[in-house]
N, C-alpha and C. Protein backbone atom coordinates (compact mmCIF):
# COMPACT_ATOMS: atom_id res chain seq x y z
N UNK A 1 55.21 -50.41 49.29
CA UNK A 1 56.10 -49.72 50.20
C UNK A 1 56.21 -48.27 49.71
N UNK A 2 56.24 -47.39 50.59
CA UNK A 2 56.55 -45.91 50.33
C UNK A 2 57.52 -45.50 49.97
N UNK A 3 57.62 -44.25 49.18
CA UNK A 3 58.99 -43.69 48.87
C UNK A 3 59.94 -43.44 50.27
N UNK A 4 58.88 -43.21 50.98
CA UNK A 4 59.68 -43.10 52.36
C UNK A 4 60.33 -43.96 53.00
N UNK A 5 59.46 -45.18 52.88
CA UNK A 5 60.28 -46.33 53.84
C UNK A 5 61.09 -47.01 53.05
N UNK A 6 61.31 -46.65 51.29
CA UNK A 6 62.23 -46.88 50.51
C UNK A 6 63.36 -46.45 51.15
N UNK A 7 63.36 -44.37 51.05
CA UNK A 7 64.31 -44.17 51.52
C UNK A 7 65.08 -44.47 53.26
N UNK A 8 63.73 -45.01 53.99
CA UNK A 8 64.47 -45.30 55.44
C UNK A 8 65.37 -46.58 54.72
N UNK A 9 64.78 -47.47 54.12
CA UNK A 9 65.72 -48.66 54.43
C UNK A 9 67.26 -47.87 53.88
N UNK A 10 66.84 -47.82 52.73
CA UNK A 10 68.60 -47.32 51.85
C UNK A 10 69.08 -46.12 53.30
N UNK A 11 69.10 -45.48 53.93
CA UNK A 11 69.34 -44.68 54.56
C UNK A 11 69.99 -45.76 55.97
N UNK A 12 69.05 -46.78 56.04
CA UNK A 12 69.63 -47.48 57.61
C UNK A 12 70.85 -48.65 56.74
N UNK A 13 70.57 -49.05 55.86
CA UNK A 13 71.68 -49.82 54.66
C UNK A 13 72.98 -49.30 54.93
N UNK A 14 73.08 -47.64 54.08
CA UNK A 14 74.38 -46.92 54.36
C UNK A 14 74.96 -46.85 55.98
N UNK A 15 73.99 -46.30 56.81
CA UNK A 15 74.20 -46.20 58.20
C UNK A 15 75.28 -47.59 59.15
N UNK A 16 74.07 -48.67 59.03
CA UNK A 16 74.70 -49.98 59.37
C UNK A 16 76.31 -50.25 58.63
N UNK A 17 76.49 -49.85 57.37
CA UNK A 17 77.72 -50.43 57.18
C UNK A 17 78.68 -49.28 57.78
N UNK A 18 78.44 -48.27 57.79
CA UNK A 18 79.23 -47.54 58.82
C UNK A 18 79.54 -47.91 59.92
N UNK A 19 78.90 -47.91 60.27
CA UNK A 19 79.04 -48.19 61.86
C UNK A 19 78.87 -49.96 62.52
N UNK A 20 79.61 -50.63 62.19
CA UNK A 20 79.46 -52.08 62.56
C UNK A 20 78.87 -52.64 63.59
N UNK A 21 78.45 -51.76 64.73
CA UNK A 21 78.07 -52.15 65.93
C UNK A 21 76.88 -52.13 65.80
N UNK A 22 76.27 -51.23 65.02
CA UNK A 22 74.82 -51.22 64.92
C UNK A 22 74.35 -52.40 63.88
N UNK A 23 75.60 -52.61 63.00
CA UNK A 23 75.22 -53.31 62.19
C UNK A 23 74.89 -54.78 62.43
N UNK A 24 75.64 -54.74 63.61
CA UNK A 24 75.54 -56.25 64.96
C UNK A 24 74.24 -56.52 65.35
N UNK A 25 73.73 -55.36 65.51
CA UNK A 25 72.48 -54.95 66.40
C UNK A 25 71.43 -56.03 65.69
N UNK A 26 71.51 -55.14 64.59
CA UNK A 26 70.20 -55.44 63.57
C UNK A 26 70.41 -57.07 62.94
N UNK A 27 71.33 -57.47 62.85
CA UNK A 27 71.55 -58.87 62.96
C UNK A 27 71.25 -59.84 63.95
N UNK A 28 71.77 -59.31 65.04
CA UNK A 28 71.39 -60.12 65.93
C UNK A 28 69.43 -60.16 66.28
N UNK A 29 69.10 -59.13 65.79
CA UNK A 29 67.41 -58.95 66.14
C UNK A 29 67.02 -59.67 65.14
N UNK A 30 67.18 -60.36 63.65
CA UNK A 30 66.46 -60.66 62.57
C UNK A 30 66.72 -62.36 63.25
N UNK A 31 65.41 -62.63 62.75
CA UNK A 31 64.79 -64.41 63.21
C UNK A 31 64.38 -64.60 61.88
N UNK A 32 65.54 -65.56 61.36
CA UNK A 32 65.26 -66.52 59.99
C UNK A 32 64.25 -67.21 60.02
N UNK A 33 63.53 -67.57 58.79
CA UNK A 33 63.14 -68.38 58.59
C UNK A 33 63.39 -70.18 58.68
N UNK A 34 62.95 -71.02 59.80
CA UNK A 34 63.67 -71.98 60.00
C UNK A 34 62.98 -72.91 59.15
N UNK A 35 63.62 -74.49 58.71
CA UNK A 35 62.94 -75.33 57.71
C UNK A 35 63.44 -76.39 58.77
N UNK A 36 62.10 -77.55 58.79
CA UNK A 36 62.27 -78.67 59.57
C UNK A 36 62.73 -79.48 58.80
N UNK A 37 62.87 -79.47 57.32
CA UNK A 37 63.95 -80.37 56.49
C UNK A 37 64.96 -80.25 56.51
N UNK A 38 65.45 -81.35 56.14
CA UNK A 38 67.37 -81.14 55.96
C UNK A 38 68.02 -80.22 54.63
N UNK A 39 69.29 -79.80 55.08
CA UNK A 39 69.32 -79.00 53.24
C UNK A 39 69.79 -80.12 52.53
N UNK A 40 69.11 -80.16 51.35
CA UNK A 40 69.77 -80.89 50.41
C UNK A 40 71.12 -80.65 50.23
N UNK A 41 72.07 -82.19 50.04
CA UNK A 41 73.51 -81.79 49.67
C UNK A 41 74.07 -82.45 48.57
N UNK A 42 74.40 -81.99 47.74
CA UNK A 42 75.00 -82.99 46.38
C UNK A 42 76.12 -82.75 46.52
N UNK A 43 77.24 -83.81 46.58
CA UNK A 43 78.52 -83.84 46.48
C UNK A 43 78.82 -83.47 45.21
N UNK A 44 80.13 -83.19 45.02
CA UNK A 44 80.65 -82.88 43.60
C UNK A 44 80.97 -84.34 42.64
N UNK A 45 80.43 -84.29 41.33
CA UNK A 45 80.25 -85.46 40.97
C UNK A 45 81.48 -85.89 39.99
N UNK A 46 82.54 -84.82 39.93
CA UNK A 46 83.84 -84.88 39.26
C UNK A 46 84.97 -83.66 39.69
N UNK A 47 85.95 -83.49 39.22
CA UNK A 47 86.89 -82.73 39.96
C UNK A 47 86.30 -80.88 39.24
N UNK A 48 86.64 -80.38 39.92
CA UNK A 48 86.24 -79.06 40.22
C UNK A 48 86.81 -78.46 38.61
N UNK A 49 87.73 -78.72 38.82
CA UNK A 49 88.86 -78.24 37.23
C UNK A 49 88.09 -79.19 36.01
N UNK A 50 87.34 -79.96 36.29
CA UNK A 50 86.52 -80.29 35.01
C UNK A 50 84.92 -79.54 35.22
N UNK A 51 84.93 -79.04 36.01
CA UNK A 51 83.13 -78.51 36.58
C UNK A 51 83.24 -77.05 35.81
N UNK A 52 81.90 -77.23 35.22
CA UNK A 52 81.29 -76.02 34.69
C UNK A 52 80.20 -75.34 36.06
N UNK A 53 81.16 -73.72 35.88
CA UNK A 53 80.06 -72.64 37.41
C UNK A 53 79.38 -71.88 36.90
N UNK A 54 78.26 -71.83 37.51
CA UNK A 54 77.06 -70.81 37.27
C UNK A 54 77.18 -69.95 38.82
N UNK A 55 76.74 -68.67 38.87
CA UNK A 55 76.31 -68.01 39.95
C UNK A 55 74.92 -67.88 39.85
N UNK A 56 74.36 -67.26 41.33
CA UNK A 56 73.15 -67.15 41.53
C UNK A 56 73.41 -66.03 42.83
N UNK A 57 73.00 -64.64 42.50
CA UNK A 57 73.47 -64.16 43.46
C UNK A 57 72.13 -63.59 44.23
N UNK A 58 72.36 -63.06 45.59
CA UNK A 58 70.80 -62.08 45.76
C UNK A 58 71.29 -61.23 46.35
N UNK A 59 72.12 -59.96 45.80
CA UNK A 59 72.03 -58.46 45.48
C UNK A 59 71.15 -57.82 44.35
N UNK A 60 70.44 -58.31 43.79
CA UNK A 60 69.63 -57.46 43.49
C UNK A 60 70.26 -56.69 42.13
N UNK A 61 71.15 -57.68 41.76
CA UNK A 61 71.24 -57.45 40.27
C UNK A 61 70.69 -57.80 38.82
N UNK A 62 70.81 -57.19 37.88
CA UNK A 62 69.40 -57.42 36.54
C UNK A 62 70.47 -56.19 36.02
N UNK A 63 69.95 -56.98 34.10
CA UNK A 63 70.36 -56.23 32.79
C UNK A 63 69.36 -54.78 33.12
N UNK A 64 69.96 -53.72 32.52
CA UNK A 64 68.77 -52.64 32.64
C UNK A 64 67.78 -52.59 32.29
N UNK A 65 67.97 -53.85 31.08
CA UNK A 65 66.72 -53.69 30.27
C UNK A 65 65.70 -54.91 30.70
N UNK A 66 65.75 -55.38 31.93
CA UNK A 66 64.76 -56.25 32.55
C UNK A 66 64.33 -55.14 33.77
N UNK A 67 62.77 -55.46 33.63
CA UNK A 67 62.62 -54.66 35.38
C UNK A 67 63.16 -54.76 36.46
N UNK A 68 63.14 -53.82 37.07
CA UNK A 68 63.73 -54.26 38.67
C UNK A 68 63.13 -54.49 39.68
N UNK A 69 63.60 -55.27 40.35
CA UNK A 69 63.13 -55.94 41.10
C UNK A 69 62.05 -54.98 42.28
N UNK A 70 61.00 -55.52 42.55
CA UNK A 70 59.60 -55.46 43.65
C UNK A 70 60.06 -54.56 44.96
N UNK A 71 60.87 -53.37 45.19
CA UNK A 71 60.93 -52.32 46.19
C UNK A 71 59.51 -51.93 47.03
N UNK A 72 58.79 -52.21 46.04
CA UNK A 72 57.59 -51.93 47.20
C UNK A 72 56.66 -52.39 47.77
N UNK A 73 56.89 -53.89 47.68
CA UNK A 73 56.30 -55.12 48.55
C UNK A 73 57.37 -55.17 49.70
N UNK A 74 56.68 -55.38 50.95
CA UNK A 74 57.60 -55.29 52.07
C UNK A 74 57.86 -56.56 52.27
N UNK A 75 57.72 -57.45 51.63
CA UNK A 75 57.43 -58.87 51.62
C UNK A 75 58.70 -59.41 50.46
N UNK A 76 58.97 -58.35 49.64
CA UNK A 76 60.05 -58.82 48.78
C UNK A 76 59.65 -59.26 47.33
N UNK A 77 60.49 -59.60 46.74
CA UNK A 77 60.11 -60.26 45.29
C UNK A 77 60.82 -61.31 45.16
N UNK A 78 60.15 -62.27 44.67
CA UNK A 78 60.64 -63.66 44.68
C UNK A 78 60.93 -64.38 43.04
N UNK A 79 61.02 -62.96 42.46
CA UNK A 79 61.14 -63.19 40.91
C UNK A 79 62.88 -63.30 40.92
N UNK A 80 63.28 -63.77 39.75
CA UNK A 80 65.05 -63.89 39.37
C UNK A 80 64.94 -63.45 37.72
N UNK A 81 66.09 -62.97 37.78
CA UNK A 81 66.51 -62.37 36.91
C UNK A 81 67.34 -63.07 36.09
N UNK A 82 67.63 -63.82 34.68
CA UNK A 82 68.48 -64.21 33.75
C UNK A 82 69.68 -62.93 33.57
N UNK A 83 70.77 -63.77 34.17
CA UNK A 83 71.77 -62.75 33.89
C UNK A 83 72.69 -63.41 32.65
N UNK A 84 73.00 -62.48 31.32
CA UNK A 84 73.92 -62.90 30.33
C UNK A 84 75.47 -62.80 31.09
N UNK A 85 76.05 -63.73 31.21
CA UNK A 85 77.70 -63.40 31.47
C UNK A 85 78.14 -62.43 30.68
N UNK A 86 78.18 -62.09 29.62
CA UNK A 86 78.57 -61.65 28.23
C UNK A 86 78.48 -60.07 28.58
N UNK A 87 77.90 -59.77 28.97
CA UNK A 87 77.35 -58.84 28.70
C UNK A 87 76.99 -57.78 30.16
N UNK A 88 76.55 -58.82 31.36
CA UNK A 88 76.48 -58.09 32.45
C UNK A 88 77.32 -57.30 32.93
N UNK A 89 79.40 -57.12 32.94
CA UNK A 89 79.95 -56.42 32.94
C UNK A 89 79.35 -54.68 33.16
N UNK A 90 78.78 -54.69 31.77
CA UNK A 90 78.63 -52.85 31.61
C UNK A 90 77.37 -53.24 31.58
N UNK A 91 76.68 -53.95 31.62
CA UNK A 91 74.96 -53.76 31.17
C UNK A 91 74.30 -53.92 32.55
N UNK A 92 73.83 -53.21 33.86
CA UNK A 92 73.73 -53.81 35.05
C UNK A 92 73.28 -52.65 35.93
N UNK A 93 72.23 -53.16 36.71
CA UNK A 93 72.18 -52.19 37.87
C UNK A 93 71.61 -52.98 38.68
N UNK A 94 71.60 -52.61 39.83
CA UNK A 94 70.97 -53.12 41.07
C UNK A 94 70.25 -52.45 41.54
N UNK A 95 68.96 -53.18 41.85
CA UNK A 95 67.55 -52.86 42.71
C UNK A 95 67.72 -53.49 43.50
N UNK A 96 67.74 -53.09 45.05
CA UNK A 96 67.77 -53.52 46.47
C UNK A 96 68.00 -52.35 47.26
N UNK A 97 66.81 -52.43 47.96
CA UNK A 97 67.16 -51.18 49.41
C UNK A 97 68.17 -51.36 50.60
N UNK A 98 68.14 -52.71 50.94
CA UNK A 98 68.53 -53.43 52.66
C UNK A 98 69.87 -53.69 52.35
N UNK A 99 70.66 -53.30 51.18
CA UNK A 99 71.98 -53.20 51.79
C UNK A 99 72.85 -51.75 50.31
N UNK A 100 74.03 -51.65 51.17
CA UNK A 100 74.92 -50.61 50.48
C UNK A 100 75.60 -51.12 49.68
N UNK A 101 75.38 -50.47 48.54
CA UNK A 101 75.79 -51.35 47.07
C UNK A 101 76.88 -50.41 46.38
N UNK A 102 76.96 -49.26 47.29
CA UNK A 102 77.76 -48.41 46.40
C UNK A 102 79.03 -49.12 45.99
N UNK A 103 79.75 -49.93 46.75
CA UNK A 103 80.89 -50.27 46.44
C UNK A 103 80.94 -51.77 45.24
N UNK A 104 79.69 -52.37 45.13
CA UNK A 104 79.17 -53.01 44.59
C UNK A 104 78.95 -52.85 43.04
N UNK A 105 78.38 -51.44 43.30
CA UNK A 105 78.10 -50.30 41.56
C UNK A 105 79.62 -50.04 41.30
N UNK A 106 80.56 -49.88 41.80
CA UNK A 106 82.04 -49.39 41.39
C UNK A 106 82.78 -50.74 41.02
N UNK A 107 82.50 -52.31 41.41
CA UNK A 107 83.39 -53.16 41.06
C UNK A 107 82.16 -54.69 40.91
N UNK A 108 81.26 -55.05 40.02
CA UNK A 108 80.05 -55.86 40.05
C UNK A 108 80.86 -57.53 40.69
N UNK A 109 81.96 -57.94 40.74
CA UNK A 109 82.85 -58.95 41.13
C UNK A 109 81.91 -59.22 42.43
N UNK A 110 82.26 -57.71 43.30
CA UNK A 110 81.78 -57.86 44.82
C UNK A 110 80.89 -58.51 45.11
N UNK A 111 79.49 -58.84 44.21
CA UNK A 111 78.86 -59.62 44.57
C UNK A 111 78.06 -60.57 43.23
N UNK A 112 78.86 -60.33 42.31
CA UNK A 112 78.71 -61.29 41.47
C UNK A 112 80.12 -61.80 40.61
N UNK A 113 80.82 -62.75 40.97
CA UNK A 113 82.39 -62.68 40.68
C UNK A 113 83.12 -63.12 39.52
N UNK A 114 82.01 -62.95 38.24
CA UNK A 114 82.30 -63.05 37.19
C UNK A 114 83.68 -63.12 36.08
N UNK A 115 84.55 -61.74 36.49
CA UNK A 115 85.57 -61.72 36.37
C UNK A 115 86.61 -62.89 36.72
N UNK A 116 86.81 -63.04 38.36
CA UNK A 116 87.61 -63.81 39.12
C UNK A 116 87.25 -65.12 38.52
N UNK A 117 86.15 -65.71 37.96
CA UNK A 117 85.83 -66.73 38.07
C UNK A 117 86.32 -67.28 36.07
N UNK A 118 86.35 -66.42 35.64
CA UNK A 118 87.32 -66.41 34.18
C UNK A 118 88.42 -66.34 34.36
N UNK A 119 89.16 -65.72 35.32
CA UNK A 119 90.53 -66.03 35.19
C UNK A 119 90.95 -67.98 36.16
N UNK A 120 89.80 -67.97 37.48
CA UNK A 120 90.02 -69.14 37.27
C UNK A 120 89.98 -70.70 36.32
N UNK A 121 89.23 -70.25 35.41
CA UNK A 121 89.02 -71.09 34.12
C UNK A 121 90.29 -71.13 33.40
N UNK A 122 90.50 -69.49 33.16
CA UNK A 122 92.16 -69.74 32.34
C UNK A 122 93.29 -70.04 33.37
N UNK A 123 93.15 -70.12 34.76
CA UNK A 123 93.80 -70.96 35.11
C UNK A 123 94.53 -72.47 35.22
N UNK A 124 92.41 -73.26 34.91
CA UNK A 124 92.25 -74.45 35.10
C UNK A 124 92.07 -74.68 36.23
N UNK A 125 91.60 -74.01 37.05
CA UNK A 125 90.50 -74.23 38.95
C UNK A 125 89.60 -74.73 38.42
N UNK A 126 89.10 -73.68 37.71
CA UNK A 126 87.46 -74.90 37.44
C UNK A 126 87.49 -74.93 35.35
N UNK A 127 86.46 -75.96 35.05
CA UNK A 127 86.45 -76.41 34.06
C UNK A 127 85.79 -75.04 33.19
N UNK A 128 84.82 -74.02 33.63
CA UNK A 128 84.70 -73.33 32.65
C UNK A 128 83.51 -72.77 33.33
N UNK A 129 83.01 -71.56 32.64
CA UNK A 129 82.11 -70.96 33.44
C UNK A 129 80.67 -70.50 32.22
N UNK A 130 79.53 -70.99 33.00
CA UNK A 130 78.09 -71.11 32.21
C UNK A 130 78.47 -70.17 31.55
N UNK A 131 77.50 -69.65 30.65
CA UNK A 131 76.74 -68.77 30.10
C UNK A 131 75.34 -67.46 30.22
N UNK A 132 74.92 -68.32 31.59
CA UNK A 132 73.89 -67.94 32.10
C UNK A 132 73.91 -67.80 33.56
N UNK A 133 73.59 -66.87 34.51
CA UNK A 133 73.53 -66.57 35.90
C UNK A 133 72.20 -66.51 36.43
N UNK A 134 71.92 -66.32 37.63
CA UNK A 134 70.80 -65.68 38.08
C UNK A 134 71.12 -64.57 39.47
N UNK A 135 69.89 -63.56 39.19
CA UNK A 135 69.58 -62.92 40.00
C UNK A 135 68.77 -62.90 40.83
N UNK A 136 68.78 -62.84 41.92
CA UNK A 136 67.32 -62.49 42.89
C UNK A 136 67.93 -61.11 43.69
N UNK A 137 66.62 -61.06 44.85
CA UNK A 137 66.95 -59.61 45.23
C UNK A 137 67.07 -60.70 46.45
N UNK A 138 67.47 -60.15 47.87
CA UNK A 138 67.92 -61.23 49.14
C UNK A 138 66.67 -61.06 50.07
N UNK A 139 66.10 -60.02 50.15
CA UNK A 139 64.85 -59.70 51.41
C UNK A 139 63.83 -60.40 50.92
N UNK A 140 63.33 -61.73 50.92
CA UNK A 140 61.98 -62.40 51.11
C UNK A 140 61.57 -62.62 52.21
N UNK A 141 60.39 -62.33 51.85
CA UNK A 141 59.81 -62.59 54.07
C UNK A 141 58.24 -63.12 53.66
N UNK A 142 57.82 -63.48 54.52
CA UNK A 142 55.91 -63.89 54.53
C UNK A 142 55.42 -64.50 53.43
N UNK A 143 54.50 -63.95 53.26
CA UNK A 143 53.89 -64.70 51.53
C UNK A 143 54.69 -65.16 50.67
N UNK A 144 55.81 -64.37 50.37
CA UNK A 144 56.50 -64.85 49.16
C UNK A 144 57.80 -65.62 49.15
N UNK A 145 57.58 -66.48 50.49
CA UNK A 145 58.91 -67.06 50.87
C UNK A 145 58.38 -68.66 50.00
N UNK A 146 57.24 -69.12 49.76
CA UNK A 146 56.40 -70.22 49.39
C UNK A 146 56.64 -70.23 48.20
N UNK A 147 56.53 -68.81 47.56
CA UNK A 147 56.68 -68.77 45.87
C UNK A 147 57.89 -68.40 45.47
N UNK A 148 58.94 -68.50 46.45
CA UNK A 148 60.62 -68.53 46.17
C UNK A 148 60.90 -70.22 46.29
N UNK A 149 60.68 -70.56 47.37
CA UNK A 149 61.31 -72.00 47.43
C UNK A 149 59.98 -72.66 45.93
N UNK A 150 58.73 -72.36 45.94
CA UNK A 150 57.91 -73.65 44.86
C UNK A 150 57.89 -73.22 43.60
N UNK A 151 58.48 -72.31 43.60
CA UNK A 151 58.12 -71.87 41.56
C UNK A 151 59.68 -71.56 41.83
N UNK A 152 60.23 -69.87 41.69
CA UNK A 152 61.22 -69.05 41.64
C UNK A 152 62.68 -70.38 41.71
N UNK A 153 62.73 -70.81 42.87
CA UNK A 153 63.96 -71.97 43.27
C UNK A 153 64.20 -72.90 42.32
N UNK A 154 62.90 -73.75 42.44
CA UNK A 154 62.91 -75.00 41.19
C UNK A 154 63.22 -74.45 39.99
N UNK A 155 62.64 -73.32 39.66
CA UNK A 155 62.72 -73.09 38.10
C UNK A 155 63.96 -72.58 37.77
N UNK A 156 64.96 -72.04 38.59
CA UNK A 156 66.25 -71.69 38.53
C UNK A 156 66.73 -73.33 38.31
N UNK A 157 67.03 -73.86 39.76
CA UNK A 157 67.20 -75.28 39.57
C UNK A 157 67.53 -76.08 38.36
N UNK A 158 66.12 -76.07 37.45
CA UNK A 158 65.69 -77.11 36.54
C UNK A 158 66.74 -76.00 35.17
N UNK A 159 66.55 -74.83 35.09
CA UNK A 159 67.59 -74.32 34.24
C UNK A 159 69.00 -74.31 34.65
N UNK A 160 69.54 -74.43 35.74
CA UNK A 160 71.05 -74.81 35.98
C UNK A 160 70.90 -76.11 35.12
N UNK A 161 70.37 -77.05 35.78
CA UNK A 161 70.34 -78.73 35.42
C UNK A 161 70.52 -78.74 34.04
N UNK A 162 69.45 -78.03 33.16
CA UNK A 162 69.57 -78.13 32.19
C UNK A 162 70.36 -77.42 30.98
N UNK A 163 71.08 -76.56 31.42
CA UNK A 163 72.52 -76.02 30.89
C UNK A 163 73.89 -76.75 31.38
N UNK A 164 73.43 -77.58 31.75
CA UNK A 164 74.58 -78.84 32.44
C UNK A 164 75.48 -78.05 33.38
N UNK A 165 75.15 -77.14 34.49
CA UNK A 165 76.41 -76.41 35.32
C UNK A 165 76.17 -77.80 36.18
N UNK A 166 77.60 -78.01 37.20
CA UNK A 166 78.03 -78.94 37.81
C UNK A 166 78.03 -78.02 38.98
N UNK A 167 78.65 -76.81 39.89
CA UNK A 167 78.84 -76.24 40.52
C UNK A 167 78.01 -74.89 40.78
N UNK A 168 77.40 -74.14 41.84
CA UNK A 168 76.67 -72.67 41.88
C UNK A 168 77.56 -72.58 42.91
N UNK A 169 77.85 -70.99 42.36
CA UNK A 169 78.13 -70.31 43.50
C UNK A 169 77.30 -69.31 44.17
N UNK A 170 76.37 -69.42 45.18
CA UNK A 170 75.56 -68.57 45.86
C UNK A 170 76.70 -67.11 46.34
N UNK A 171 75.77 -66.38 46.11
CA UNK A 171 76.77 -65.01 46.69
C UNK A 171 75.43 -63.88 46.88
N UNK A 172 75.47 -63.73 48.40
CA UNK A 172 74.95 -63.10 49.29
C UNK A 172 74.65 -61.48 48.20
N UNK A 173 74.00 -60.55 49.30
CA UNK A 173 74.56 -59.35 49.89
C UNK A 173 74.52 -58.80 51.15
């Protein structure tokens, strides 16, 4: 992808959230990807206040010191990013064109809710919160929608599973 059509997207990003009507527009024109399977659903297998949460977000967040994410495949990147809880606070930036993050860069909660989700622990809402997150960026399209759901997905997956989280919280951008 070009520096140019870098800067169109970030340019129609800011635009759309201005102006909500347009932002309607361009929503209503995008045709998902449909799946003739059912979504998988796992009930919760104990009470929430004993469940350990992981996030998994796709804004297009990553430590600085991991690359960022694929801007110039128009197709997207279907790679994820290991996010440290510990540490993502101040250590963090976001790579993503297709949406406005400024308010995102001023408070990282907005789309990864790290904070909120420690005070619900010292609440006792939920049982406690991983150690480990993930990142993706949200725009996959064509080719690399195959190597998100058969490698990228599972392999997140099989590392939730295997850090024992009970609960994900998916969070958009």
């Amino acid at each position: 992808m070009s520096r140019f059509a870098r800067l169109k997207n970030r340019l129609v990003a800011k635009i759309a959230t201005r102006f909500p009507s347009l932002s309607r527009l361009l929503v209503e024109a995008y045709r998902p990807l449909e799946s003739a399977e059912e979504v998988p659903w796992s009930p919760l297998r104990k009470p929430l206040a004993q469940s350990r949460v992981a996030v998994v977000t796709t804004a297009g967040v990553h430590h600085r010191s991991q690359p960022p994410f694929d801007m110039q495949d128009p197709d997207g990147d279907p790679s994820f990013r290991v996010l440290r809880a510990e540490r993502i606070g101040e250590d963090y930036r976001i790579t993503y064109d297709y949406y406005d993050h400024t308010d995102a860069e001023k408070d990282l909660n907005i789309v990864l809710p790290l904070d909120r989700l420690r005070e619900f622990g010292v609440e006792g809402i939920i049982g406690g919160l991983a150690d480990t997150h993930y990142g993706f960026m949200g725009h996959i399209d064509g080719r690399q929608i195959p190597i998100l759901i058969e490698k990228s997905a599972r392999e997140v997956a099989g590392r939730l599973k295997a850090s024992r989280v009970d609960v994900v919280l998916l969070t958009p951008a």
